[in-house]
N, C-alpha and C. Protein backbone atom coordinates (compact mmCIF):
# COMPACT_ATOMS: atom_id res chain seq x y z
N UNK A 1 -15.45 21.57 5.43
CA UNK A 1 -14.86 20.83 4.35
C UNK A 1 -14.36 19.47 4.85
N UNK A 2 -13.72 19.73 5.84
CA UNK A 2 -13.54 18.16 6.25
C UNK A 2 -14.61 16.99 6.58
N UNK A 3 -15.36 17.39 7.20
CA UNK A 3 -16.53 16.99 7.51
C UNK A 3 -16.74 16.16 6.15
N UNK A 4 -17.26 16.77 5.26
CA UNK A 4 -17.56 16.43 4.25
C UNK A 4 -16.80 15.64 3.21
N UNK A 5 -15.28 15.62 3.77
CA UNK A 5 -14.65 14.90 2.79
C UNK A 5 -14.93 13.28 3.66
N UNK A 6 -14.73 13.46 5.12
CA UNK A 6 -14.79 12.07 6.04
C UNK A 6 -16.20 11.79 5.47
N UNK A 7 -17.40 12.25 5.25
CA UNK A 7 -18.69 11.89 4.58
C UNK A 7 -18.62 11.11 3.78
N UNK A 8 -17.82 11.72 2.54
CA UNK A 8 -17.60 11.10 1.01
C UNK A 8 -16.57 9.74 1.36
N UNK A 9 -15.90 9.54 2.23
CA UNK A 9 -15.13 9.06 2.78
C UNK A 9 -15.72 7.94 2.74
N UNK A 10 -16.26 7.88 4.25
CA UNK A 10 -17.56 7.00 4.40
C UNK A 10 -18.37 5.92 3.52
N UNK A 11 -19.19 7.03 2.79
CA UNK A 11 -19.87 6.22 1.29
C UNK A 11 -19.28 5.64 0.46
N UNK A 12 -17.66 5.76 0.14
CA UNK A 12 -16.86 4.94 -0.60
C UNK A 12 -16.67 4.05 0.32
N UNK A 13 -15.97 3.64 1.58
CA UNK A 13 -15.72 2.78 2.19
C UNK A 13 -16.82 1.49 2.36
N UNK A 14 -17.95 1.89 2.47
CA UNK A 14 -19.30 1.29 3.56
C UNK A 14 -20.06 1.26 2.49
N UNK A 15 -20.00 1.07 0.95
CA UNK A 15 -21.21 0.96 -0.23
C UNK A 15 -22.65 0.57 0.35
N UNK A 16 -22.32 -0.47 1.34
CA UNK A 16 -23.75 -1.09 1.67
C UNK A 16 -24.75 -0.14 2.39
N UNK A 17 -24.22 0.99 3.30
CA UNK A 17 -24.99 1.65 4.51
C UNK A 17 -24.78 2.85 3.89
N UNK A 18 -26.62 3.52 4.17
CA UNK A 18 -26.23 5.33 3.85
C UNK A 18 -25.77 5.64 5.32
N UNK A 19 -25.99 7.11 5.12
CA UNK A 19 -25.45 7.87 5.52
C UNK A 19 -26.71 7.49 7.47
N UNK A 20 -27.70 7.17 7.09
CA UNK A 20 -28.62 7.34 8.47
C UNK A 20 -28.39 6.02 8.73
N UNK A 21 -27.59 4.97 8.42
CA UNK A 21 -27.31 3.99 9.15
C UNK A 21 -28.18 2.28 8.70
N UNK A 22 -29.23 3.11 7.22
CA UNK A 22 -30.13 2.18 7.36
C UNK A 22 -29.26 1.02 5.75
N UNK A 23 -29.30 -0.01 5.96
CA UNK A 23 -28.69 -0.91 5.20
C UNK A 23 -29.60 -1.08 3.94
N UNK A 24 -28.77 -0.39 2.46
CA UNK A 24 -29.53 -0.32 0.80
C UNK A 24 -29.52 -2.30 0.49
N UNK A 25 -30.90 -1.96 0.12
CA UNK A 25 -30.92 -3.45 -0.56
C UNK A 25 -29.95 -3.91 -1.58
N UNK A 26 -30.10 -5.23 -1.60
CA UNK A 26 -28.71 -5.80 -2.55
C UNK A 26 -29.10 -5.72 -4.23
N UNK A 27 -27.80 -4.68 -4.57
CA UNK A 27 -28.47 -5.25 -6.26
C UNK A 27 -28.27 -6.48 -6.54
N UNK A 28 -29.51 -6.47 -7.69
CA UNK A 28 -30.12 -7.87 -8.40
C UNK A 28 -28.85 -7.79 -9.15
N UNK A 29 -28.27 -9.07 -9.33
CA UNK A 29 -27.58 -9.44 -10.43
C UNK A 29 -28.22 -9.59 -11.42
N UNK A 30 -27.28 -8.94 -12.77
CA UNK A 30 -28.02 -9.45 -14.00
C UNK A 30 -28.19 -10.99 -14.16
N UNK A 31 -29.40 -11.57 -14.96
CA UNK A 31 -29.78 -12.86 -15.21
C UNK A 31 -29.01 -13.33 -16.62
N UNK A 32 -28.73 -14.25 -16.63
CA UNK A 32 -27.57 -14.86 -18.10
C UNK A 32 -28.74 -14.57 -19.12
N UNK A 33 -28.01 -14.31 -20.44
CA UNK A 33 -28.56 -14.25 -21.76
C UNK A 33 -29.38 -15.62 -21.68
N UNK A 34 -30.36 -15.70 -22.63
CA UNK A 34 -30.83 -16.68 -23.44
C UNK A 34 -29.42 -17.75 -24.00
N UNK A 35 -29.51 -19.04 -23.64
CA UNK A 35 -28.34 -19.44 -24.24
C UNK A 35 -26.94 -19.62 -23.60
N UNK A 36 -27.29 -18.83 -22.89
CA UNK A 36 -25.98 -18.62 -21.69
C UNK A 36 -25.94 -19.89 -20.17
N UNK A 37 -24.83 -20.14 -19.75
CA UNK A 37 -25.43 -20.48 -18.51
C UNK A 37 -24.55 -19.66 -17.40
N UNK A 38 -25.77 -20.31 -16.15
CA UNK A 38 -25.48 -19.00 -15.13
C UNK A 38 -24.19 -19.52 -14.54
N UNK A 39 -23.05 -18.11 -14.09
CA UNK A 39 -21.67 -18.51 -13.83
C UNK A 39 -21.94 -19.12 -12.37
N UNK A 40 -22.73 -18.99 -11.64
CA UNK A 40 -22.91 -19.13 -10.17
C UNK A 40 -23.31 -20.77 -10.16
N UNK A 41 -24.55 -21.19 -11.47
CA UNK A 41 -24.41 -22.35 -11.14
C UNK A 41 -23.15 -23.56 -11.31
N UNK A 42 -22.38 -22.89 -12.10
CA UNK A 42 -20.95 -23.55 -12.36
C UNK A 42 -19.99 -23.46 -11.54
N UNK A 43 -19.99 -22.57 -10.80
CA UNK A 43 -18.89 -22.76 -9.46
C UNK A 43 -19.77 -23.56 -8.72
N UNK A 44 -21.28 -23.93 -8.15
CA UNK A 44 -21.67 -24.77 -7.22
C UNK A 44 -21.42 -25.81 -7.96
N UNK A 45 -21.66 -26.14 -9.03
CA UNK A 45 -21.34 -27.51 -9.79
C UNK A 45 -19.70 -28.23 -9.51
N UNK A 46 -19.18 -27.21 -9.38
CA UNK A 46 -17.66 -27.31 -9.15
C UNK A 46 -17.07 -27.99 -7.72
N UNK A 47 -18.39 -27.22 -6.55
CA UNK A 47 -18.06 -27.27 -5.28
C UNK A 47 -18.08 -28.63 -4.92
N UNK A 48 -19.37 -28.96 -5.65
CA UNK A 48 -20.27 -30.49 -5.07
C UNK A 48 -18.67 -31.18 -5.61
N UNK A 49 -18.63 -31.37 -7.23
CA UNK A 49 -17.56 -32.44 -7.36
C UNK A 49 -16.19 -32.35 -6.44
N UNK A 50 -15.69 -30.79 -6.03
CA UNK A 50 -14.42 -30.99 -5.17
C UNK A 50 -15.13 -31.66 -3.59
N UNK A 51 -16.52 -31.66 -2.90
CA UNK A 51 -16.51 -31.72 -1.95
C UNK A 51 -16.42 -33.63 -2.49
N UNK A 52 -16.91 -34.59 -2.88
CA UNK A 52 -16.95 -35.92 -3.11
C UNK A 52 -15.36 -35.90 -3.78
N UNK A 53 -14.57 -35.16 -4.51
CA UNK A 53 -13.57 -35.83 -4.61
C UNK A 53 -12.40 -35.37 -3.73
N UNK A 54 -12.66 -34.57 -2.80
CA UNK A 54 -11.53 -34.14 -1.68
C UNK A 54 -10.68 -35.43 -1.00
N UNK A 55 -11.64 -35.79 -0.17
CA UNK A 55 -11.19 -37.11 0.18
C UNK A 55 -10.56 -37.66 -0.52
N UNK A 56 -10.27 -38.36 -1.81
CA UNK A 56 -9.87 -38.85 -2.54
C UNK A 56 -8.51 -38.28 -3.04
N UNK A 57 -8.83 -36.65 -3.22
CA UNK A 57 -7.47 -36.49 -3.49
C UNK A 57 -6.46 -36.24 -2.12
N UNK A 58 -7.10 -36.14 -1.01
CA UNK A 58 -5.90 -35.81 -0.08
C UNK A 58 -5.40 -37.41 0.31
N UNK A 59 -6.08 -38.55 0.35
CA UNK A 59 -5.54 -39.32 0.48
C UNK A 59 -4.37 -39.76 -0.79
N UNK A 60 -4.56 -38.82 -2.18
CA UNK A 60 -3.69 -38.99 -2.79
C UNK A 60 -2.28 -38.27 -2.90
N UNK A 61 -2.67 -37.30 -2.40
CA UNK A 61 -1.74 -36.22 -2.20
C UNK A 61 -0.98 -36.47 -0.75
N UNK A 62 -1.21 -37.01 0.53
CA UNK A 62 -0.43 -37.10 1.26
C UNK A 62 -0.45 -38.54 1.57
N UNK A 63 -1.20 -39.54 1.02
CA UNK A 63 -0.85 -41.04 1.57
C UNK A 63 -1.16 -41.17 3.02
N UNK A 64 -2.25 -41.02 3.14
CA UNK A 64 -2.81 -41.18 4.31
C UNK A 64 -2.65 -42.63 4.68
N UNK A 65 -2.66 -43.40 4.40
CA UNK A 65 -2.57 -44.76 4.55
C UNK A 65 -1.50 -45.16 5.16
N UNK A 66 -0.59 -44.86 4.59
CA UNK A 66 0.98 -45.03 5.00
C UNK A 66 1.48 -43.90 5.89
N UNK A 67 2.44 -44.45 7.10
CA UNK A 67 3.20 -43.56 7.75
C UNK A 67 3.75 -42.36 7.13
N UNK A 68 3.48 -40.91 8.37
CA UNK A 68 4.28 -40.48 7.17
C UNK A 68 5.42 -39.90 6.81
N UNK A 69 6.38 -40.34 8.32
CA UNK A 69 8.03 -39.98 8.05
C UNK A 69 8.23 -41.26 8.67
N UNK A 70 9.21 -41.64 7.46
CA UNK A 70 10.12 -42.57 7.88
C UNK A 70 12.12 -42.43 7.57
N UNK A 71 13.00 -43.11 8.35
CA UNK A 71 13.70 -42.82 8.05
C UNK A 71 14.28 -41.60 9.17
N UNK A 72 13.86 -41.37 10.05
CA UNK A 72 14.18 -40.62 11.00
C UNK A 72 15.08 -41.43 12.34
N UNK A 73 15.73 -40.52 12.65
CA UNK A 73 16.40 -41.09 13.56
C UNK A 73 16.79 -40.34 14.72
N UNK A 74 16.04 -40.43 16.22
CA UNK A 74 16.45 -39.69 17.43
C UNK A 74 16.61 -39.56 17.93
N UNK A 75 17.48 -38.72 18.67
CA UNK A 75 18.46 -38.35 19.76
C UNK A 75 17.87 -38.51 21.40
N UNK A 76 18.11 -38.87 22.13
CA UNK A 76 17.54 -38.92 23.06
C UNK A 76 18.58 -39.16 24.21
N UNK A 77 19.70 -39.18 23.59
CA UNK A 77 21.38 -39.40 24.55
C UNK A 77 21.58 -37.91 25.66
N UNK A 78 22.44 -37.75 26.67
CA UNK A 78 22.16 -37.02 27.12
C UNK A 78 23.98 -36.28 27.45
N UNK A 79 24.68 -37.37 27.60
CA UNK A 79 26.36 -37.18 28.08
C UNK A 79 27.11 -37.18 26.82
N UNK A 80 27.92 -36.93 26.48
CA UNK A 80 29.07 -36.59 25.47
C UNK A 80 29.10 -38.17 24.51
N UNK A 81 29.39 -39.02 25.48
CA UNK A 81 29.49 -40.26 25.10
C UNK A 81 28.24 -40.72 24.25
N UNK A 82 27.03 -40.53 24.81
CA UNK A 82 26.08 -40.88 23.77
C UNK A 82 25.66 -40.17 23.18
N UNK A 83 26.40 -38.69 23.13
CA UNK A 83 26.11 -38.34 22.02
C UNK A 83 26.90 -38.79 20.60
N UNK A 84 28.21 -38.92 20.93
CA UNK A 84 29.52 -39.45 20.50
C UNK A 84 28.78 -40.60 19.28
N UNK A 85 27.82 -41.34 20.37
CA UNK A 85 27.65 -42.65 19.97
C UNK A 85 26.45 -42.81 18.90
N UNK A 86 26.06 -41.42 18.94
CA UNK A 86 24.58 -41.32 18.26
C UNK A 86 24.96 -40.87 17.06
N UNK A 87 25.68 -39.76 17.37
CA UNK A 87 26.43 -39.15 15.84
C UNK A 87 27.13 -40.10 14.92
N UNK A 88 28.00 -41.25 15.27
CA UNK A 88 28.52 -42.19 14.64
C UNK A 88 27.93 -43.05 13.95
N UNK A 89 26.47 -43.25 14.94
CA UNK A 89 25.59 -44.60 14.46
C UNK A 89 24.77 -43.72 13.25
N UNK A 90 24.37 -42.59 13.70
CA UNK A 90 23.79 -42.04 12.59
C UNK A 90 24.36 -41.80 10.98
N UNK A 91 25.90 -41.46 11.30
CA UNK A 91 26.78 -41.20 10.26
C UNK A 91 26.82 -42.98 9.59
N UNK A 92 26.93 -43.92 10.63
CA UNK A 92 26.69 -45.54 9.30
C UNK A 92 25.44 -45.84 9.04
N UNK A 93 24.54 -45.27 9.74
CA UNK A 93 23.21 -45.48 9.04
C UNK A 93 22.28 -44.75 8.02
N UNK A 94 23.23 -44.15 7.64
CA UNK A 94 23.53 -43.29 6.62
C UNK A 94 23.67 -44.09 5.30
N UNK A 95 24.76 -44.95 5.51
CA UNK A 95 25.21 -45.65 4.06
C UNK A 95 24.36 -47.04 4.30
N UNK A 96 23.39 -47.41 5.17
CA UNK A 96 22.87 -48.57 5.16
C UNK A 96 21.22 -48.63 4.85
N UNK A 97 21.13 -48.70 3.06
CA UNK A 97 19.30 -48.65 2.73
C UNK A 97 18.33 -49.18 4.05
N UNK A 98 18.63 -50.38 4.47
CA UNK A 98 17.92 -50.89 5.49
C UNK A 98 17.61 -49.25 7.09
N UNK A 99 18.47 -49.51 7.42
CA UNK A 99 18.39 -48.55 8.23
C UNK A 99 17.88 -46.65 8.29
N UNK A 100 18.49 -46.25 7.01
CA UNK A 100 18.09 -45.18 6.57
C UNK A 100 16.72 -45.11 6.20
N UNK A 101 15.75 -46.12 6.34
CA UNK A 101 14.70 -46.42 5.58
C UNK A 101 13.79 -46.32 7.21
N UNK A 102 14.45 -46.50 8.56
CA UNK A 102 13.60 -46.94 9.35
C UNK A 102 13.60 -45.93 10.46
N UNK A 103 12.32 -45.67 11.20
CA UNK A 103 12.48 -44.98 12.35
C UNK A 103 13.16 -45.44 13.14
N UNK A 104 14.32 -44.53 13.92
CA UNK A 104 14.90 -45.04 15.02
C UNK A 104 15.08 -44.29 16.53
N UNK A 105 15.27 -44.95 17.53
CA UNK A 105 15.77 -43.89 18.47
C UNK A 105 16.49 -44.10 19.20
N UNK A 106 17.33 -43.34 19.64
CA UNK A 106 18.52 -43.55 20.55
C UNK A 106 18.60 -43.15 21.64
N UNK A 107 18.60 -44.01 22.68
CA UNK A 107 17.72 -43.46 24.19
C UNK A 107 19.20 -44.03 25.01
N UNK A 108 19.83 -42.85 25.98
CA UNK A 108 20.71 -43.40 26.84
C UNK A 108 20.29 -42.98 28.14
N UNK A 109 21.06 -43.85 29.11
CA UNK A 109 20.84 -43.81 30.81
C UNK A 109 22.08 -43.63 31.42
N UNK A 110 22.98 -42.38 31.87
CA UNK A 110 24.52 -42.62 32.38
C UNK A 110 24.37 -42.48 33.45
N UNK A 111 25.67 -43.36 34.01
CA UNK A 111 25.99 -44.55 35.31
C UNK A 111 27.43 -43.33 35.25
N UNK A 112 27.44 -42.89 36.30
CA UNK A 112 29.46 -42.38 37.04
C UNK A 112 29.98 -43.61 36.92
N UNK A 113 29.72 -44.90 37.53
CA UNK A 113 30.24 -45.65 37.61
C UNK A 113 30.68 -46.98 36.42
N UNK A 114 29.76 -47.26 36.28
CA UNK A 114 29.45 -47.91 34.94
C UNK A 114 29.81 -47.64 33.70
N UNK A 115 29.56 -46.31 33.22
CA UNK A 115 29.42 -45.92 31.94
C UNK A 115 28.10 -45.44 32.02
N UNK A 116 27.64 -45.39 30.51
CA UNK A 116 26.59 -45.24 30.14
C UNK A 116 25.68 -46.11 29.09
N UNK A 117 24.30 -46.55 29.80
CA UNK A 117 23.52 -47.64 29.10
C UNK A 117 23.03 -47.22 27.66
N UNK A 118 23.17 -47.79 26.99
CA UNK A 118 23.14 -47.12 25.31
C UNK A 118 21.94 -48.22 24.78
N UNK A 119 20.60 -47.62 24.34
CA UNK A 119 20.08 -49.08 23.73
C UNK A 119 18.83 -47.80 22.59
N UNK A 120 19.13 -48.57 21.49
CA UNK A 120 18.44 -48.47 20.24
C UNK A 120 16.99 -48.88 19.98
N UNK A 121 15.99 -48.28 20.10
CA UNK A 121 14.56 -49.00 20.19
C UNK A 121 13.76 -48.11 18.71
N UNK A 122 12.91 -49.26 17.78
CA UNK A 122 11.85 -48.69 16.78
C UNK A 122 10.33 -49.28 17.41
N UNK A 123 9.66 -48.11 17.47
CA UNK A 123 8.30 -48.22 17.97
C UNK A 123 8.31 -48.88 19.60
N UNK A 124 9.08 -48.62 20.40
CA UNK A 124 9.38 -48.62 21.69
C UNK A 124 9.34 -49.97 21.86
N UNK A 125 10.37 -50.80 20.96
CA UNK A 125 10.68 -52.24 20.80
C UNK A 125 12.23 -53.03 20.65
N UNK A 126 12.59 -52.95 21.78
CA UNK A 126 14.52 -52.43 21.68
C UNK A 126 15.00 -53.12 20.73
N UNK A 127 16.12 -53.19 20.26
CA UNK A 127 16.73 -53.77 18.91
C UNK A 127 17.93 -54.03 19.48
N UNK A 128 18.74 -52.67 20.40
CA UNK A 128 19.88 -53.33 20.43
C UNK A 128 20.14 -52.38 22.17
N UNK A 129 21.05 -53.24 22.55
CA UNK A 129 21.14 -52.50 23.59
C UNK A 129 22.68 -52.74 24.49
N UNK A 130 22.82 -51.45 24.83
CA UNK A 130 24.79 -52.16 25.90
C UNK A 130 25.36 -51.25 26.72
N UNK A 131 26.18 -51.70 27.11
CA UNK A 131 26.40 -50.33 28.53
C UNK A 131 28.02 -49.93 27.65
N UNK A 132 28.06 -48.63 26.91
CA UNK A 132 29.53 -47.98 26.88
C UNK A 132 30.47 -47.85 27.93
N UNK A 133 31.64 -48.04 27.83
CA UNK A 133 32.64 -47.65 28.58
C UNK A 133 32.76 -46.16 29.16
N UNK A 134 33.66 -45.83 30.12
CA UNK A 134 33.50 -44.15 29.79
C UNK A 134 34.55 -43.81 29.23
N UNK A 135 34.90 -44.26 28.42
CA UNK A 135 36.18 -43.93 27.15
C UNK A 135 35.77 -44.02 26.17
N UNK A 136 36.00 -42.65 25.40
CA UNK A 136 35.10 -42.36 23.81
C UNK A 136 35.67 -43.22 22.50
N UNK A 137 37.48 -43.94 22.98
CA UNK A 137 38.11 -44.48 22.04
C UNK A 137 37.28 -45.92 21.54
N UNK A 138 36.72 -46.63 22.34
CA UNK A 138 36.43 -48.00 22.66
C UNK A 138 34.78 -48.00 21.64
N UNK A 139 34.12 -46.55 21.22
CA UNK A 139 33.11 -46.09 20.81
C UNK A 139 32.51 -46.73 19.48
N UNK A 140 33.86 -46.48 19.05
CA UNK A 140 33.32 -47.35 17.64
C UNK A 140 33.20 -48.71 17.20
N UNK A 141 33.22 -49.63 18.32
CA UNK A 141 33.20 -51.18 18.06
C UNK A 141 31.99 -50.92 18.46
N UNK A 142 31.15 -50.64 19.45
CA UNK A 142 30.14 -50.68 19.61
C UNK A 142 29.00 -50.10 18.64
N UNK A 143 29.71 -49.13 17.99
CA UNK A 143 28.48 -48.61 16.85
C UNK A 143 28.40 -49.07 15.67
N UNK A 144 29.49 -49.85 15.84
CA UNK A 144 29.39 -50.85 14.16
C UNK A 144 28.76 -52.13 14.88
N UNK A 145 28.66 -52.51 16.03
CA UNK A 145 28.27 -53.56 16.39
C UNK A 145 26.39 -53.77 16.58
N UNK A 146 26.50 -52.40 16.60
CA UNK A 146 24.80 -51.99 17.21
C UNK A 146 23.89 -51.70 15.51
N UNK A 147 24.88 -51.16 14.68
CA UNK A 147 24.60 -50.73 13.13
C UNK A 147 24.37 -51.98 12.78
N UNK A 148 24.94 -53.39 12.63
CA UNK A 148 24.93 -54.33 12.50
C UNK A 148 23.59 -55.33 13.11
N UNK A 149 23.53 -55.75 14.23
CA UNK A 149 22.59 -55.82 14.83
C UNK A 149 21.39 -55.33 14.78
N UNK A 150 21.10 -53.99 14.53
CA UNK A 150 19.95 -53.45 14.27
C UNK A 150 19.75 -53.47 12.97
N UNK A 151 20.04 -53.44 11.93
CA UNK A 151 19.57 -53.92 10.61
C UNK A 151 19.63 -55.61 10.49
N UNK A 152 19.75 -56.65 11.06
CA UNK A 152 19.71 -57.49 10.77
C UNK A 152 18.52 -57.96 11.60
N UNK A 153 17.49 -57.09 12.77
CA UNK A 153 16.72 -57.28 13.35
C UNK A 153 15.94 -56.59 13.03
N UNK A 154 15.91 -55.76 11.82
CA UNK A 154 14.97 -55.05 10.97
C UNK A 154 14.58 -55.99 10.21
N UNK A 155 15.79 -56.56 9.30
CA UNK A 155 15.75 -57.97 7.65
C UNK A 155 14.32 -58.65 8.38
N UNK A 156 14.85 -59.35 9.61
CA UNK A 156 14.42 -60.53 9.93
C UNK A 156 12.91 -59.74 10.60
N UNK A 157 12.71 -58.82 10.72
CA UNK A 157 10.84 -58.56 11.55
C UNK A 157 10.65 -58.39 10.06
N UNK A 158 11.11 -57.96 9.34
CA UNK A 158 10.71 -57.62 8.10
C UNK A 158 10.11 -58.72 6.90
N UNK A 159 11.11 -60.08 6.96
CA UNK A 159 10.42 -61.34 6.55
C UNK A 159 9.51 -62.03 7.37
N UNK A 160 9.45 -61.99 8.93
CA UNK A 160 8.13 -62.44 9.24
C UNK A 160 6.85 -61.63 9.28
N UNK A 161 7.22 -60.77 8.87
CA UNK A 161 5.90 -60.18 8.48
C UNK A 161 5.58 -60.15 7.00
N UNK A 162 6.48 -60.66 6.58
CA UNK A 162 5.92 -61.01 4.95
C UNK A 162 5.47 -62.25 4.83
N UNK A 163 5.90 -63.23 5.76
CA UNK A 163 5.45 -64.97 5.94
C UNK A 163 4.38 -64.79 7.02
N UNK A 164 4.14 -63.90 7.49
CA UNK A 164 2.95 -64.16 8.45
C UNK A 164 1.76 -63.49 8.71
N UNK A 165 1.61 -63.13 7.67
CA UNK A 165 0.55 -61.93 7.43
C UNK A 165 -0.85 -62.88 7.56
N UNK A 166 -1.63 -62.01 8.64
CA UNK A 166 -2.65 -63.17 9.14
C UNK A 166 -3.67 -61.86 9.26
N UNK A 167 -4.48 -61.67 8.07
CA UNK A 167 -5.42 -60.11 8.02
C UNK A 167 -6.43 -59.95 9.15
N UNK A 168 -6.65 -61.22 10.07
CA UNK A 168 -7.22 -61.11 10.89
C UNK A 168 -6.61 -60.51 12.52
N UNK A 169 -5.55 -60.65 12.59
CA UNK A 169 -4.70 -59.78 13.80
C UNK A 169 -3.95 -59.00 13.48
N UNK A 170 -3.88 -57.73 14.24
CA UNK A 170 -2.98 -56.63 14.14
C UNK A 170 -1.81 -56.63 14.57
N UNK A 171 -0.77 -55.70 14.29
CA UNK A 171 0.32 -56.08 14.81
C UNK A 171 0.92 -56.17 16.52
N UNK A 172 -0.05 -55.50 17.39
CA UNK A 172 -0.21 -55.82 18.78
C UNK A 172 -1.10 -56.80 19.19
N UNK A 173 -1.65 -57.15 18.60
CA UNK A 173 -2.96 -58.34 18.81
C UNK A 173 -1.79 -59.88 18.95
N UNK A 174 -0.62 -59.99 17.66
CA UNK A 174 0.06 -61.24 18.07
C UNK A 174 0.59 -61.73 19.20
């Protein structure tokens, strides 16, 4: 009995193969009525137009053209102090459209002696840069000073590239 149920088993599972292993030909699908059209040629009809308009829509759907996060801003500080200094700058660049709008990153180098070198770079192009004290009080002149500075060296790449748009060089080519 068991035997025979794993049998029946079998033939439900495996429709395509009997029982000796040899593979049943495929049924014919029925052919559409008179009048009808065939459903198979309407999904290939379907395929062709999604394969020519794919392209089209993913460049619409994700903006391929354009970057595609902006407005980020990252950490790259390593001592208390720049972190101090990152969290602050981040918290005013927060309330500043210009800045909130732009990739940024915040890359520090600490000195025992010195402090620590604090400098702000978009597209590995520094904007602002200064050596902190090692006193966390002294923190916030510098991050309103650097918040400042770096959006006003955003404004200004930002109008020469609206006065100098030359379609023949790229923006590393100048």
């Amino acid at each position: 009995m068991n035997k025979a149920f794993s049998y029946l088993l079998i033939l439900l599972i495996l429709p395509g193969y009997t029982a000796l292993g040899q593979a049943l030909p495929p049924a014919a699908e029925p052919s559409p009525a008179p009048g009808e059209e065939d459903p198979q040629a309407i999904i290939d009809d379907e395929e062709i137009m999604e394969e020519g308009e794919a392209e089209e829509e993913l460049e619409r759907q994700f903006s391929l053209a354009e970057p595609g996060l902006s407005g980020v801003l990252i950490d790259r500080t390593i001592t208390m102090i720049g972190k101090t200094f990152y969290r602050q700058f981040s918290q005013l660049s927060l309330e500043r459209p210009v800045l909130s709008n732009t990739t940024l990153s915040v890359h520090e180098r600490p000195d025992a002696r010195w402090g620590s070198q604090v400098w702000i770079a978009e597209n590995n192009r520094i904007l602002f840069q200064a050596t902190l004290p090692p006193r966390l009080s002294e923190i916030d002149q510098y991050v309103q000073i650097a918040a400042d500075q770096v959006e006003e060296m955003i404004i200004q790449r930002t109008i020469m590239q609206a006065l100098d748009s030359d379609p023949d060089l790229a923006d590393e080519e100048i």
